[in-house]
PDB file of N, CA and C in Angstrom:
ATOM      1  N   UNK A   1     -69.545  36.635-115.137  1.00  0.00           N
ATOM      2  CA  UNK A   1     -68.978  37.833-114.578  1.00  0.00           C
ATOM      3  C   UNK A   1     -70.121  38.772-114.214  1.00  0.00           C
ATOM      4  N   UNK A   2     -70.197  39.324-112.885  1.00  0.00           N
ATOM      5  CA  UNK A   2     -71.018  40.419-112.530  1.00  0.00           C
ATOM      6  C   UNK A   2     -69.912  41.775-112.477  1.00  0.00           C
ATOM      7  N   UNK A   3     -71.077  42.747-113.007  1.00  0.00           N
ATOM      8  CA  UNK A   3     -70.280  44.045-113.232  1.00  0.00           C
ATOM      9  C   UNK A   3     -71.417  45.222-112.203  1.00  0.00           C
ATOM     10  N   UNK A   4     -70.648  45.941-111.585  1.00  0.00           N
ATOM     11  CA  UNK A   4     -71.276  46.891-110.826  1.00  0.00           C
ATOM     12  C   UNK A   4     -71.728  47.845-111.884  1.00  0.00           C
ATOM     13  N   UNK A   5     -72.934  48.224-112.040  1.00  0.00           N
ATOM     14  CA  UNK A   5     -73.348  49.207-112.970  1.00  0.00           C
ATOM     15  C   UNK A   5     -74.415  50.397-112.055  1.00  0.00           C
ATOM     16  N   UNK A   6     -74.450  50.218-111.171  1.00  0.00           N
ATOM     17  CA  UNK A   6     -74.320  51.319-110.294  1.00  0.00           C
ATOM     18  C   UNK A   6     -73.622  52.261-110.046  1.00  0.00           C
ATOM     19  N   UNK A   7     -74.431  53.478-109.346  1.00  0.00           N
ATOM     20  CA  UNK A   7     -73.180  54.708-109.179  1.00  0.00           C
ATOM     21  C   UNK A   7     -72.730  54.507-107.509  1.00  0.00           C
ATOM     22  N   UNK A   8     -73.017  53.309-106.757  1.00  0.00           N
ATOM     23  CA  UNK A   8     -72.624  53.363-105.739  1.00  0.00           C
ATOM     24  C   UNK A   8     -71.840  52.008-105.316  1.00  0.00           C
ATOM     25  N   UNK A   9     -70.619  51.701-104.533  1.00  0.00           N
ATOM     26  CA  UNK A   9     -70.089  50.669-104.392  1.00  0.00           C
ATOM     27  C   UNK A   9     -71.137  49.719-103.795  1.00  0.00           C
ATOM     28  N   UNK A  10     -70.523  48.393-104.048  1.00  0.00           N
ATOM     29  CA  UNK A  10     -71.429  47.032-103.068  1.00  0.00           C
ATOM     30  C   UNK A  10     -70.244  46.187-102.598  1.00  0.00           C
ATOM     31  N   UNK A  11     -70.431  45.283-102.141  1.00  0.00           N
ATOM     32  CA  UNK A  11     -70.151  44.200-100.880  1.00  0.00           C
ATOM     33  C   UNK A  11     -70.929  42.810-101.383  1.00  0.00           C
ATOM     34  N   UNK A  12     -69.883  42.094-101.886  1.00  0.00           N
ATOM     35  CA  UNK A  12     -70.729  40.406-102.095  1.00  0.00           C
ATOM     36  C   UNK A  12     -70.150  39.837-101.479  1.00  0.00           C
ATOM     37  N   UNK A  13     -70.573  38.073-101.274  1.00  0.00           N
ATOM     38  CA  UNK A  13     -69.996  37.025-100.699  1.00  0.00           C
ATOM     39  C   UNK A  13     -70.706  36.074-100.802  1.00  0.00           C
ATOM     40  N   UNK A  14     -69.742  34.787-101.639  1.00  0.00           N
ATOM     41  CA  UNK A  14     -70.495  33.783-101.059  1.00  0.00           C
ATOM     42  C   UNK A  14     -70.986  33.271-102.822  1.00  0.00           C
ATOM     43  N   UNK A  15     -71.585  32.112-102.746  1.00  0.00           N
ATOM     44  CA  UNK A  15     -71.852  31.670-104.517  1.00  0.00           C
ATOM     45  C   UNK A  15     -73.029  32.270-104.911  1.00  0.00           C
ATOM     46  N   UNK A  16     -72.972  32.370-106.433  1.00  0.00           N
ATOM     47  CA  UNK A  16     -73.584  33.121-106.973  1.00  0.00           C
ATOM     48  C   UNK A  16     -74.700  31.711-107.351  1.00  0.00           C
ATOM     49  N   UNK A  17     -76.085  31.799-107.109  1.00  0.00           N
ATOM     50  CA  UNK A  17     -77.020  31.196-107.216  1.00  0.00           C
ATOM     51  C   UNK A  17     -77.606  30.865-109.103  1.00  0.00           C
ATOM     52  N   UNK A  18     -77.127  29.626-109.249  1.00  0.00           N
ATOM     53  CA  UNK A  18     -77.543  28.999-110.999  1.00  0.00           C
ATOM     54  C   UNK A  18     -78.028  27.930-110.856  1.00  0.00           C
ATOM     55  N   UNK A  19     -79.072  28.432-112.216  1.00  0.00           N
ATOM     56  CA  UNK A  19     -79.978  27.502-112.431  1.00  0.00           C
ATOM     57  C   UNK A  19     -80.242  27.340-114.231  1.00  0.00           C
ATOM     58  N   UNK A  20     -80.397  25.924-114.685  1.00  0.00           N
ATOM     59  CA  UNK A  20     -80.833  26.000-116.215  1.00  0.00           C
ATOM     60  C   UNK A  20     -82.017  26.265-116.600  1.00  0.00           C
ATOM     61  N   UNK A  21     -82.817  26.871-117.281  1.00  0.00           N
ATOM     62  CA  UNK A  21     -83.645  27.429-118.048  1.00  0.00           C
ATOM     63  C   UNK A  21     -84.447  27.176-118.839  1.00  0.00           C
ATOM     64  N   UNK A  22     -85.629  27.087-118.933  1.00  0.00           N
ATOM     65  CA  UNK A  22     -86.074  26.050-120.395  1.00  0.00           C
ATOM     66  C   UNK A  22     -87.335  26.456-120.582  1.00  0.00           C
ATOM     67  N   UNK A  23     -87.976  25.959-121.598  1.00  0.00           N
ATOM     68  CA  UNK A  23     -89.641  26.221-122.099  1.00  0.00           C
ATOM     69  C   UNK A  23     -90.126  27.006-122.356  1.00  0.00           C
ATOM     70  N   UNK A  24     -88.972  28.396-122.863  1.00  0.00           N
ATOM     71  CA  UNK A  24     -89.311  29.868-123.495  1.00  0.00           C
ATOM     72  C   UNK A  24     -90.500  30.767-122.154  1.00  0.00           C
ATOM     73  N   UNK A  25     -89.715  29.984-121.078  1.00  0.00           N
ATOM     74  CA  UNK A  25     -91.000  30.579-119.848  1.00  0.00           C
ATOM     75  C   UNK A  25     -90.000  30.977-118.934  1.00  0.00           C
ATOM     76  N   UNK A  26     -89.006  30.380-119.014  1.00  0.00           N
ATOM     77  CA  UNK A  26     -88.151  30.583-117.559  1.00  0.00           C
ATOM     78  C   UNK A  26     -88.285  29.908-116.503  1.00  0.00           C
ATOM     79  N   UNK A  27     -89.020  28.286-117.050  1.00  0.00           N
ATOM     80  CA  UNK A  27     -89.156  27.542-116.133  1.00  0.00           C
ATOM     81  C   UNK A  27     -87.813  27.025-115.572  1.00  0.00           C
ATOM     82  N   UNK A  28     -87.148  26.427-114.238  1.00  0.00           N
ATOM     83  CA  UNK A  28     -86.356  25.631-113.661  1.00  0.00           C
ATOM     84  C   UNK A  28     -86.331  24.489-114.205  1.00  0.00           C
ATOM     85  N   UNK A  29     -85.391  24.093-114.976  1.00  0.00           N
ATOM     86  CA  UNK A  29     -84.808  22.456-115.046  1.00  0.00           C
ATOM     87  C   UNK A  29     -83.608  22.025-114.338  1.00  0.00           C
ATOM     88  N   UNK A  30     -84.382  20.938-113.784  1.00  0.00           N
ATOM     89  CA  UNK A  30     -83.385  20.311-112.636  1.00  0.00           C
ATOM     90  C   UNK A  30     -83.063  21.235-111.625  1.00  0.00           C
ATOM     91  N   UNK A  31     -82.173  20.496-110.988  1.00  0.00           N
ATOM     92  CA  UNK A  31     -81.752  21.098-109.995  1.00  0.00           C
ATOM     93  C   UNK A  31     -80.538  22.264-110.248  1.00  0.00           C
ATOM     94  N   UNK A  32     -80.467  22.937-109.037  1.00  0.00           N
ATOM     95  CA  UNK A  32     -79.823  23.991-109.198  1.00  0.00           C
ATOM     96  C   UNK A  32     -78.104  23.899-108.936  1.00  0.00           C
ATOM     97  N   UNK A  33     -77.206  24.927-109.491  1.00  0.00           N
ATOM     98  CA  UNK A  33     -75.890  24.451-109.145  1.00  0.00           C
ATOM     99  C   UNK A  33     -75.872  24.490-107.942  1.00  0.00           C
ATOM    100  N   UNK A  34     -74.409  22.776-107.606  1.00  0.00           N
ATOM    101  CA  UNK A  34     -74.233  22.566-106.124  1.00  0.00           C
ATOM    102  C   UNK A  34     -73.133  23.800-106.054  1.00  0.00           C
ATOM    103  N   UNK A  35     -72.972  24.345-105.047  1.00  0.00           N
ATOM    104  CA  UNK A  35     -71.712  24.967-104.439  1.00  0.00           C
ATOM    105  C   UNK A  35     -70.677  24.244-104.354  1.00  0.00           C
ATOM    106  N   UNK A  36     -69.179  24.734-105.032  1.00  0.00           N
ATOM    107  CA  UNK A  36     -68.168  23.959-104.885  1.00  0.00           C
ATOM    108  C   UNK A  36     -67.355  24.671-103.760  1.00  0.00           C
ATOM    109  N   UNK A  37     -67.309  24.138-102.666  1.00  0.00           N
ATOM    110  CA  UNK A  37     -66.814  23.772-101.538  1.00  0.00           C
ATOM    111  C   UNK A  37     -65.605  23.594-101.150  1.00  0.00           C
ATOM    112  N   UNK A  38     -64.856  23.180-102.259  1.00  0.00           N
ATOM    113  CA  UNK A  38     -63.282  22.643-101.846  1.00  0.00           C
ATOM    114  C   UNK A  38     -62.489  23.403-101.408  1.00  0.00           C
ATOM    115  N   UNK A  39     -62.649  24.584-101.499  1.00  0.00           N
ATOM    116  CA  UNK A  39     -62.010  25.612-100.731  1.00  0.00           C
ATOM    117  C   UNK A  39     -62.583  26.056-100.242  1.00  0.00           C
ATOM    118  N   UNK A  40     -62.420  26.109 -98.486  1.00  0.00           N
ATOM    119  CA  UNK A  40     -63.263  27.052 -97.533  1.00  0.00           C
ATOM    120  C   UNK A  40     -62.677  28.210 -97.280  1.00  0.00           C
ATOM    121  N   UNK A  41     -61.566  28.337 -97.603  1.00  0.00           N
ATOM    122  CA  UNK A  41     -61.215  29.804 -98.263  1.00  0.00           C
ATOM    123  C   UNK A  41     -61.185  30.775 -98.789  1.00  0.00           C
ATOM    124  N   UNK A  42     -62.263  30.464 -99.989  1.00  0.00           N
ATOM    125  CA  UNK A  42     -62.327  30.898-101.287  1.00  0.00           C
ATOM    126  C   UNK A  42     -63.135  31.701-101.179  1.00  0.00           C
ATOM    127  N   UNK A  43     -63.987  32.492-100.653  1.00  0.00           N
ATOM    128  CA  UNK A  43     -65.285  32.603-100.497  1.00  0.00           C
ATOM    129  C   UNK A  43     -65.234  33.967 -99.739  1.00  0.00           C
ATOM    130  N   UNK A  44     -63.893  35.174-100.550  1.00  0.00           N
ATOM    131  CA  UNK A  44     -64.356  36.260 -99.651  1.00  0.00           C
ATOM    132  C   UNK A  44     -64.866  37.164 -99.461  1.00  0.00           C
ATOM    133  N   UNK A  45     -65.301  38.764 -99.084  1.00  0.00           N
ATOM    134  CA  UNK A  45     -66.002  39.613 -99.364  1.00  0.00           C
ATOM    135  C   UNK A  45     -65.539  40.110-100.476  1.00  0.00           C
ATOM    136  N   UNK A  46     -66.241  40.339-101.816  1.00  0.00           N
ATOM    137  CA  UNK A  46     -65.838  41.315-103.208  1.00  0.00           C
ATOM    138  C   UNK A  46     -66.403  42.587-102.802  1.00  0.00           C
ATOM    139  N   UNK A  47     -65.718  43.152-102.775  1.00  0.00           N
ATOM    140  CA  UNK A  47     -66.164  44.989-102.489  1.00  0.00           C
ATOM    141  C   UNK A  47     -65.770  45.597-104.283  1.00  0.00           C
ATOM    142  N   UNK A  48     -67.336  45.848-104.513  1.00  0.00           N
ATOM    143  CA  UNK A  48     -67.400  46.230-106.159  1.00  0.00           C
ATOM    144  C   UNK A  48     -67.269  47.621-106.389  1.00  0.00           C
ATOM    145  N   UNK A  49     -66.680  48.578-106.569  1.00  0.00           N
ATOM    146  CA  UNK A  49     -66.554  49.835-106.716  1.00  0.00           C
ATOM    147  C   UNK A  49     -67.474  50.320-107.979  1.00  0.00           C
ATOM    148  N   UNK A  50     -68.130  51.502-108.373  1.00  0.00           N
ATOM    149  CA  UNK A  50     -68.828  51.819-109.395  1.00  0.00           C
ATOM    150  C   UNK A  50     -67.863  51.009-110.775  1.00  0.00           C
ATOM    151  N   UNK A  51     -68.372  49.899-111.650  1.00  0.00           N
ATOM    152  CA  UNK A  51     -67.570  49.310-113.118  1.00  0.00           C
ATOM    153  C   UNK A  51     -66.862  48.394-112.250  1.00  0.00           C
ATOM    154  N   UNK A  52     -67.119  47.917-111.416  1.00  0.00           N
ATOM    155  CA  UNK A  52     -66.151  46.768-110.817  1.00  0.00           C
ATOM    156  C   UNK A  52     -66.241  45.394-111.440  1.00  0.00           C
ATOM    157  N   UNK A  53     -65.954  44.296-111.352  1.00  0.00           N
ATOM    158  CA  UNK A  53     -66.170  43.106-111.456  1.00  0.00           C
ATOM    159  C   UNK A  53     -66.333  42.094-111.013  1.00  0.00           C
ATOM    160  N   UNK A  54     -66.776  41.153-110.659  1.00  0.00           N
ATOM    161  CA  UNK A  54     -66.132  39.871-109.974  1.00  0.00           C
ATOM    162  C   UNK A  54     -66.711  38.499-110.544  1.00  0.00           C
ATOM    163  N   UNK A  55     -66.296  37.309-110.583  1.00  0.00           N
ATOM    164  CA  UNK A  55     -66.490  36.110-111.424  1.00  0.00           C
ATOM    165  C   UNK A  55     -66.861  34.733-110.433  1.00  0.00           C
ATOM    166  N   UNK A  56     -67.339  34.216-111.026  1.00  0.00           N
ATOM    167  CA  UNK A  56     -67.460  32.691-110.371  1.00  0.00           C
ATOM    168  C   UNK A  56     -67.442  31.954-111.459  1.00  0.00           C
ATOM    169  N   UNK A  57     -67.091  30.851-111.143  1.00  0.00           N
ATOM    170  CA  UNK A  57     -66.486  29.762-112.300  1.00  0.00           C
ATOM    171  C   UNK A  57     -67.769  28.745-112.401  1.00  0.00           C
ATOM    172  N   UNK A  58     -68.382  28.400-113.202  1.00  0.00           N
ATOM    173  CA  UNK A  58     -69.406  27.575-113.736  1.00  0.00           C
ATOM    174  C   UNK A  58     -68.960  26.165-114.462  1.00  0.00           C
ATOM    175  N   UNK A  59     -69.113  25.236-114.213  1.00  0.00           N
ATOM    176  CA  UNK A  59     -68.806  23.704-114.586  1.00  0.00           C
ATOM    177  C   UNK A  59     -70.032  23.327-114.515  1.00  0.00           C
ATOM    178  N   UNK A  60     -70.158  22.932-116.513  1.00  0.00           N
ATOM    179  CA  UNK A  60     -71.232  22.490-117.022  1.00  0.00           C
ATOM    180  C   UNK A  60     -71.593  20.856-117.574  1.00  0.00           C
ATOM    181  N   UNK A  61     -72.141  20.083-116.446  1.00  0.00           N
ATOM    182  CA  UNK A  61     -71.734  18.598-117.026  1.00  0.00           C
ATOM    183  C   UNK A  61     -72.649  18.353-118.203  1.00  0.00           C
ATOM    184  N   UNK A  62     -72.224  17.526-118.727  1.00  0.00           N
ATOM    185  CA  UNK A  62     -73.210  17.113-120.364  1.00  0.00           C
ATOM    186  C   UNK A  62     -74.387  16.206-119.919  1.00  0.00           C
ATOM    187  N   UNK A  63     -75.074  16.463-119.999  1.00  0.00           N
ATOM    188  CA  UNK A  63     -76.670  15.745-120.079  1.00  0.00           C
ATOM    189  C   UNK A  63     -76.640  14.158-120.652  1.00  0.00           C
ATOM    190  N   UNK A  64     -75.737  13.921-121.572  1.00  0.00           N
ATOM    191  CA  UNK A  64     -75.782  12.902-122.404  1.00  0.00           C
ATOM    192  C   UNK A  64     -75.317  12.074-121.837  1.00  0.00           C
ATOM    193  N   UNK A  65     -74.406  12.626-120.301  1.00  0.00           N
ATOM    194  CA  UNK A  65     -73.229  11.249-120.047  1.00  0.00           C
ATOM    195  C   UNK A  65     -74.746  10.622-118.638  1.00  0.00           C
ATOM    196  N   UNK A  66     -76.058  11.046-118.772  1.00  0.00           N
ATOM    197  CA  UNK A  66     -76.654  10.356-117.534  1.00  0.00           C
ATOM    198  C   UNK A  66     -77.694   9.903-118.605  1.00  0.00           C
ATOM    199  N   UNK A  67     -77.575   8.835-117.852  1.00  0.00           N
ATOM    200  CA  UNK A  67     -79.012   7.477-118.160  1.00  0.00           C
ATOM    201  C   UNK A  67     -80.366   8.173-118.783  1.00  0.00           C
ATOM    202  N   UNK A  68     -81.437   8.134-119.695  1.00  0.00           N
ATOM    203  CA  UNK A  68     -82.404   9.064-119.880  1.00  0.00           C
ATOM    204  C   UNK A  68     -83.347   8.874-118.803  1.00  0.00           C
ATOM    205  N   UNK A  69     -83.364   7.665-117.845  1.00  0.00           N
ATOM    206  CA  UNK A  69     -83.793   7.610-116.175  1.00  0.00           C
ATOM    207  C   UNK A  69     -83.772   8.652-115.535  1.00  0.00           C
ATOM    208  N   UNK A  70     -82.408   9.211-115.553  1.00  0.00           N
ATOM    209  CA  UNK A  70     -81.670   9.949-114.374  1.00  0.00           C
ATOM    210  C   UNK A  70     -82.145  11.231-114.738  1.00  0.00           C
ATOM    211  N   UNK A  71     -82.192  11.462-116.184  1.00  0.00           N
ATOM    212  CA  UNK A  71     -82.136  12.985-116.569  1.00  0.00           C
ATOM    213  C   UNK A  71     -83.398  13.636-117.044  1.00  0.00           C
ATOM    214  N   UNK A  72     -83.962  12.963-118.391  1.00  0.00           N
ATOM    215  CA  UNK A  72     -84.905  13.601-118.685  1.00  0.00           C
ATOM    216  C   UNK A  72     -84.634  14.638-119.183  1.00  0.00           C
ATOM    217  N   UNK A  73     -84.270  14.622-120.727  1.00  0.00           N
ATOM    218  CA  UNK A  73     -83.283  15.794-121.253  1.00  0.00           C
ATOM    219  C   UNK A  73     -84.501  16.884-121.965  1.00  0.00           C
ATOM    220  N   UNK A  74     -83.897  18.064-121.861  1.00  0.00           N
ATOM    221  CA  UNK A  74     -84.971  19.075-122.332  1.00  0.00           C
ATOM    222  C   UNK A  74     -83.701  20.079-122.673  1.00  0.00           C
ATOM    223  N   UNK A  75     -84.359  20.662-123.499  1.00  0.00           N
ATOM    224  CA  UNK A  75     -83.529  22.074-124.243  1.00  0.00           C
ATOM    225  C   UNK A  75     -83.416  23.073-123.690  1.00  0.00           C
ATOM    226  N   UNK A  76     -82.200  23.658-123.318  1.00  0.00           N
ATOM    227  CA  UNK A  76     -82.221  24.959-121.879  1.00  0.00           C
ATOM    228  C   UNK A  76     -82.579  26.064-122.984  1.00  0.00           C
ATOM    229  N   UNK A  77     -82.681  27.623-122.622  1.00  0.00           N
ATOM    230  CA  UNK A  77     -82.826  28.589-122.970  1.00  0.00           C
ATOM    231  C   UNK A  77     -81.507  29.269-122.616  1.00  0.00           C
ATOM    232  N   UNK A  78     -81.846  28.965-121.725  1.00  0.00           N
ATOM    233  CA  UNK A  78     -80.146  29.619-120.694  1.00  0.00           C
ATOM    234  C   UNK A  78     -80.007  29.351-119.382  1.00  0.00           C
ATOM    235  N   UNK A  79     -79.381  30.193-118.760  1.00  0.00           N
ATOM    236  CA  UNK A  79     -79.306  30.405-117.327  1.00  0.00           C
ATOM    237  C   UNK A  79     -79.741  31.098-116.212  1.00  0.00           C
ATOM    238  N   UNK A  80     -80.482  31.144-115.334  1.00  0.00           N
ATOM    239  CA  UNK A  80     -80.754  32.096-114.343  1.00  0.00           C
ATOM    240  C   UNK A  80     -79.372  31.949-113.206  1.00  0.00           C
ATOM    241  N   UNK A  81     -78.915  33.950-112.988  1.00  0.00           N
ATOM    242  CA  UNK A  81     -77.985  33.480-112.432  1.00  0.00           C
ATOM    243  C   UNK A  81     -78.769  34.759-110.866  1.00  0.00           C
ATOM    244  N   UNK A  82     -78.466  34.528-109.889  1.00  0.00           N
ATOM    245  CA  UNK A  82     -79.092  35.527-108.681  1.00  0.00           C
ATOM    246  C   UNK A  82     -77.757  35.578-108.001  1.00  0.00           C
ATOM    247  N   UNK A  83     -77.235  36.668-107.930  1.00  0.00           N
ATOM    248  CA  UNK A  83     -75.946  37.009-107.198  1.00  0.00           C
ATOM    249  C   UNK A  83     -76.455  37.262-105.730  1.00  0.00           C
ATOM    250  N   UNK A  84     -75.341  36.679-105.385  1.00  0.00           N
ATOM    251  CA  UNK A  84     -75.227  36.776-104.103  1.00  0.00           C
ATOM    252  C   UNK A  84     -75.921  37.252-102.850  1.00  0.00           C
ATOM    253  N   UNK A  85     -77.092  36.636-101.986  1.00  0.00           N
ATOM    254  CA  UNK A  85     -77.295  37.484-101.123  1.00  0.00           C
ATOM    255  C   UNK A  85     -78.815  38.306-102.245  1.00  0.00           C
ATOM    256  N   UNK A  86     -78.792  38.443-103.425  1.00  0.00           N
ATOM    257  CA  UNK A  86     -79.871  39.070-104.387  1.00  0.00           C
ATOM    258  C   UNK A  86     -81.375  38.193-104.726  1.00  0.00           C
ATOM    259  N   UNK A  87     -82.282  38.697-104.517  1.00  0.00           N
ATOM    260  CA  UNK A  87     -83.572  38.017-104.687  1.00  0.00           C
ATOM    261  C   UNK A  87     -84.050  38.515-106.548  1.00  0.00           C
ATOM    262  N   UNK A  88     -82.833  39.507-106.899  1.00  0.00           N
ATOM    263  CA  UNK A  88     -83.227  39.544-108.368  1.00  0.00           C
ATOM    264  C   UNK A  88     -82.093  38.945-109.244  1.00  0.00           C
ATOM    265  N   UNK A  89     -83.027  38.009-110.229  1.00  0.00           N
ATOM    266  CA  UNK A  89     -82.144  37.213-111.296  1.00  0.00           C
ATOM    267  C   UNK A  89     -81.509  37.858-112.396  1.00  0.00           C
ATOM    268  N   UNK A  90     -80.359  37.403-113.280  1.00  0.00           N
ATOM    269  CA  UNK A  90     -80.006  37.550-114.337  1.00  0.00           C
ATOM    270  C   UNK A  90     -80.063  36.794-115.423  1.00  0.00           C
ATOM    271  N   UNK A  91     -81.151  36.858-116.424  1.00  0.00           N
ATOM    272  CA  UNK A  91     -81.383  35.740-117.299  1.00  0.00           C
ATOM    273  C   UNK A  91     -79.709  35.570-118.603  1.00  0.00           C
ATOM    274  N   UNK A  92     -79.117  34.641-118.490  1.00  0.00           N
ATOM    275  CA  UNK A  92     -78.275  34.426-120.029  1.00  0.00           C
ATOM    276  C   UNK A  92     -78.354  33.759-120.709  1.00  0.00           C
ATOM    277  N   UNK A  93     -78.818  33.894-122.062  1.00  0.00           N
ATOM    278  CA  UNK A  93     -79.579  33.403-123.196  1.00  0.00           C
ATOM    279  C   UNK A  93     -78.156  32.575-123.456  1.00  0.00           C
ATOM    280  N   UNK A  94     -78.410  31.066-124.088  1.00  0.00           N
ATOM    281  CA  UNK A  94     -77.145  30.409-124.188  1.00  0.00           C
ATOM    282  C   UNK A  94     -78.479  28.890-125.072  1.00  0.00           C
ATOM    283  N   UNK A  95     -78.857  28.814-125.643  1.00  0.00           N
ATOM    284  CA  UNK A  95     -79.944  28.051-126.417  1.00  0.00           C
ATOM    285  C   UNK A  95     -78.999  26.519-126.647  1.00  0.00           C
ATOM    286  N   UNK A  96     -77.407  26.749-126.527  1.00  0.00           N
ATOM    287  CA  UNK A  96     -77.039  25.676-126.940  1.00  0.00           C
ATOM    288  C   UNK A  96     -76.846  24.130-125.511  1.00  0.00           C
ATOM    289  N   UNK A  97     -77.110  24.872-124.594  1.00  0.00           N
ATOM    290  CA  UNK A  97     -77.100  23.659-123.535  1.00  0.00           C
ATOM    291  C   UNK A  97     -78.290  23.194-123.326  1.00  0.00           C
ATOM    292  N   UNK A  98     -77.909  21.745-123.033  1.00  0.00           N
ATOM    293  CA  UNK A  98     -79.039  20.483-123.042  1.00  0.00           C
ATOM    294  C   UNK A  98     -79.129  20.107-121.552  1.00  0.00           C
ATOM    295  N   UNK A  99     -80.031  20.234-120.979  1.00  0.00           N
ATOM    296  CA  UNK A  99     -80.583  20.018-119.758  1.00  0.00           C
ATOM    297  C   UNK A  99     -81.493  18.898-119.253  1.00  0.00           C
ATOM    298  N   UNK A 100     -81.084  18.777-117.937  1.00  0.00           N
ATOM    299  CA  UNK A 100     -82.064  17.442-117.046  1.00  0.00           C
ATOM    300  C   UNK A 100     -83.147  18.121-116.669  1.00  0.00           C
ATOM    301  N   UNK A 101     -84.274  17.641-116.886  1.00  0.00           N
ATOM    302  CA  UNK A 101     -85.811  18.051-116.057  1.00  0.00           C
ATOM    303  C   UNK A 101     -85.595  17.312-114.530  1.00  0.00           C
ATOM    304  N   UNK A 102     -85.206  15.864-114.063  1.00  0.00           N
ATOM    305  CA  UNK A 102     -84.821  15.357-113.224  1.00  0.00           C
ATOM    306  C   UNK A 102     -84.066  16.337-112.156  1.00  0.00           C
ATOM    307  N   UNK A 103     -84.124  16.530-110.993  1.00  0.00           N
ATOM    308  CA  UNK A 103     -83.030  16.439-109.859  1.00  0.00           C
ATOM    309  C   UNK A 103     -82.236  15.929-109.993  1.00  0.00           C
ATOM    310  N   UNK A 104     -82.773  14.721-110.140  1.00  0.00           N
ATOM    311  CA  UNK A 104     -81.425  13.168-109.172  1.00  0.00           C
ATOM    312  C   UNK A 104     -79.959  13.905-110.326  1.00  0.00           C
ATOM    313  N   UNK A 105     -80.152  13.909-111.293  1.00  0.00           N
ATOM    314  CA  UNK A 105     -78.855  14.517-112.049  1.00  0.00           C
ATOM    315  C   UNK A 105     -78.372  15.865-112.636  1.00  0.00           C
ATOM    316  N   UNK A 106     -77.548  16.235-111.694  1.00  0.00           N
ATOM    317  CA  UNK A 106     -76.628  17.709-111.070  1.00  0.00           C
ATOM    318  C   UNK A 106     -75.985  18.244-111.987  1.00  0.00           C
ATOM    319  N   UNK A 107     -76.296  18.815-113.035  1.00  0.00           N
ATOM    320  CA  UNK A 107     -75.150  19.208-113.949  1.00  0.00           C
ATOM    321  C   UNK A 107     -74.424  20.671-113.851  1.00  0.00           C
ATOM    322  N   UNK A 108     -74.865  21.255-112.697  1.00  0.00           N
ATOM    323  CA  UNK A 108     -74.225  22.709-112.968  1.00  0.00           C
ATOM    324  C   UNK A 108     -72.844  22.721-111.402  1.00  0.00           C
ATOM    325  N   UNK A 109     -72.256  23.010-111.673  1.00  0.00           N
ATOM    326  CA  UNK A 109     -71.143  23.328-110.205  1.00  0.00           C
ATOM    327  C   UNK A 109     -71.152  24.615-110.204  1.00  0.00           C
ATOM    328  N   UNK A 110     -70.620  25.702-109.102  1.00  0.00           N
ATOM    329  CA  UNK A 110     -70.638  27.029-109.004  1.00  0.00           C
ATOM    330  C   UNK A 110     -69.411  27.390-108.040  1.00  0.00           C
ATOM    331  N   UNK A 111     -68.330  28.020-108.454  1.00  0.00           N
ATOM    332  CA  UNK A 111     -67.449  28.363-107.310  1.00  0.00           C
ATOM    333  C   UNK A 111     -68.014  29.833-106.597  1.00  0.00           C
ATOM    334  N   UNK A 112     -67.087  30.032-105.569  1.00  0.00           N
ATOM    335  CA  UNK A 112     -67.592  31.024-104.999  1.00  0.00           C
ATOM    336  C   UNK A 112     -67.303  32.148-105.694  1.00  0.00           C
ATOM    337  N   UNK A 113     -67.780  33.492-105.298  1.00  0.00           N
ATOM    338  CA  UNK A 113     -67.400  34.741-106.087  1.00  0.00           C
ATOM    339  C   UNK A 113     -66.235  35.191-106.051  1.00  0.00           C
ATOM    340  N   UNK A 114     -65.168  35.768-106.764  1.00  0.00           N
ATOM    341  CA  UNK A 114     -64.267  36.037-106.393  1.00  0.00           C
ATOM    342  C   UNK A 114     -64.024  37.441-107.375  1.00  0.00           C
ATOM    343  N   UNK A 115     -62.753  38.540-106.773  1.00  0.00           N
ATOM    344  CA  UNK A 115     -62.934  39.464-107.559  1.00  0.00           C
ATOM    345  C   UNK A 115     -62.141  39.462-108.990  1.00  0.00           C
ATOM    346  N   UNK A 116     -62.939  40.500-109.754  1.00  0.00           N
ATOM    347  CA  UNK A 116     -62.232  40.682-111.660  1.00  0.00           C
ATOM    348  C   UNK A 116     -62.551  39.575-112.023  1.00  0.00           C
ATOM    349  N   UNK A 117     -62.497  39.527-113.072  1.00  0.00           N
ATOM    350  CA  UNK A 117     -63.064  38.795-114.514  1.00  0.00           C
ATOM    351  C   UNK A 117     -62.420  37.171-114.707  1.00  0.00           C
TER     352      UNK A 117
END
């Protein structure tokens, strides 16, 4: 959930940019969430008023169900999340997800933004 904590409204659209976390550095493991797509609908302007809200849905696959080939498991820290359209990140500390160093295996999905919680 992103919360407007500004004193002035904003305007989003579009998926919120995630990535897993690791090595007490904030390095990138693996690749980043794909955009879920299935609705080309889904995806419309959130106009955030000062305390507003809006959410995107995160689907977290398990590390364990890919080959140690594919993955290359490493211990996340958390998440980097960059809203929309934003070149500045939001780190969320979450120590309990297990992460691919690999590309080839995708574990994060991201829906688009949508408004409230």
């Amino acid at each position: 959930m992103l919360t407007n904590t500004g004193a002035t409204a904003c305007d989003l659209q579009g998926w919120p940019g995630v990535s897993l976390v690791g090595g007490g550095n904030g390095t990138q493991l693996g690749a980043a969430a794909d955009f879920d797509r299935s609705d080309p609908a889904a995806h419309p302007t959130v106009h955030l008023s000062p305390g507003g809200s809006a959410s995107a849905q995160l689907t977290i696959r398990d590390a364990a169900n890919f080959p140690a080939d594919k993955c290359g498991a490493a211990q996340a820290d958390g998440l980097r999340v960059y809203p929309p359209g934003s070149k500045a990140s939001i780190f969320i500390a979450d120590p309990d997800i297990q992460g691919c160093t690999s590309s080839i295996a995708v574990l994060l999905k991201v829906t688009a933004l949508q408004p409230g919680a």
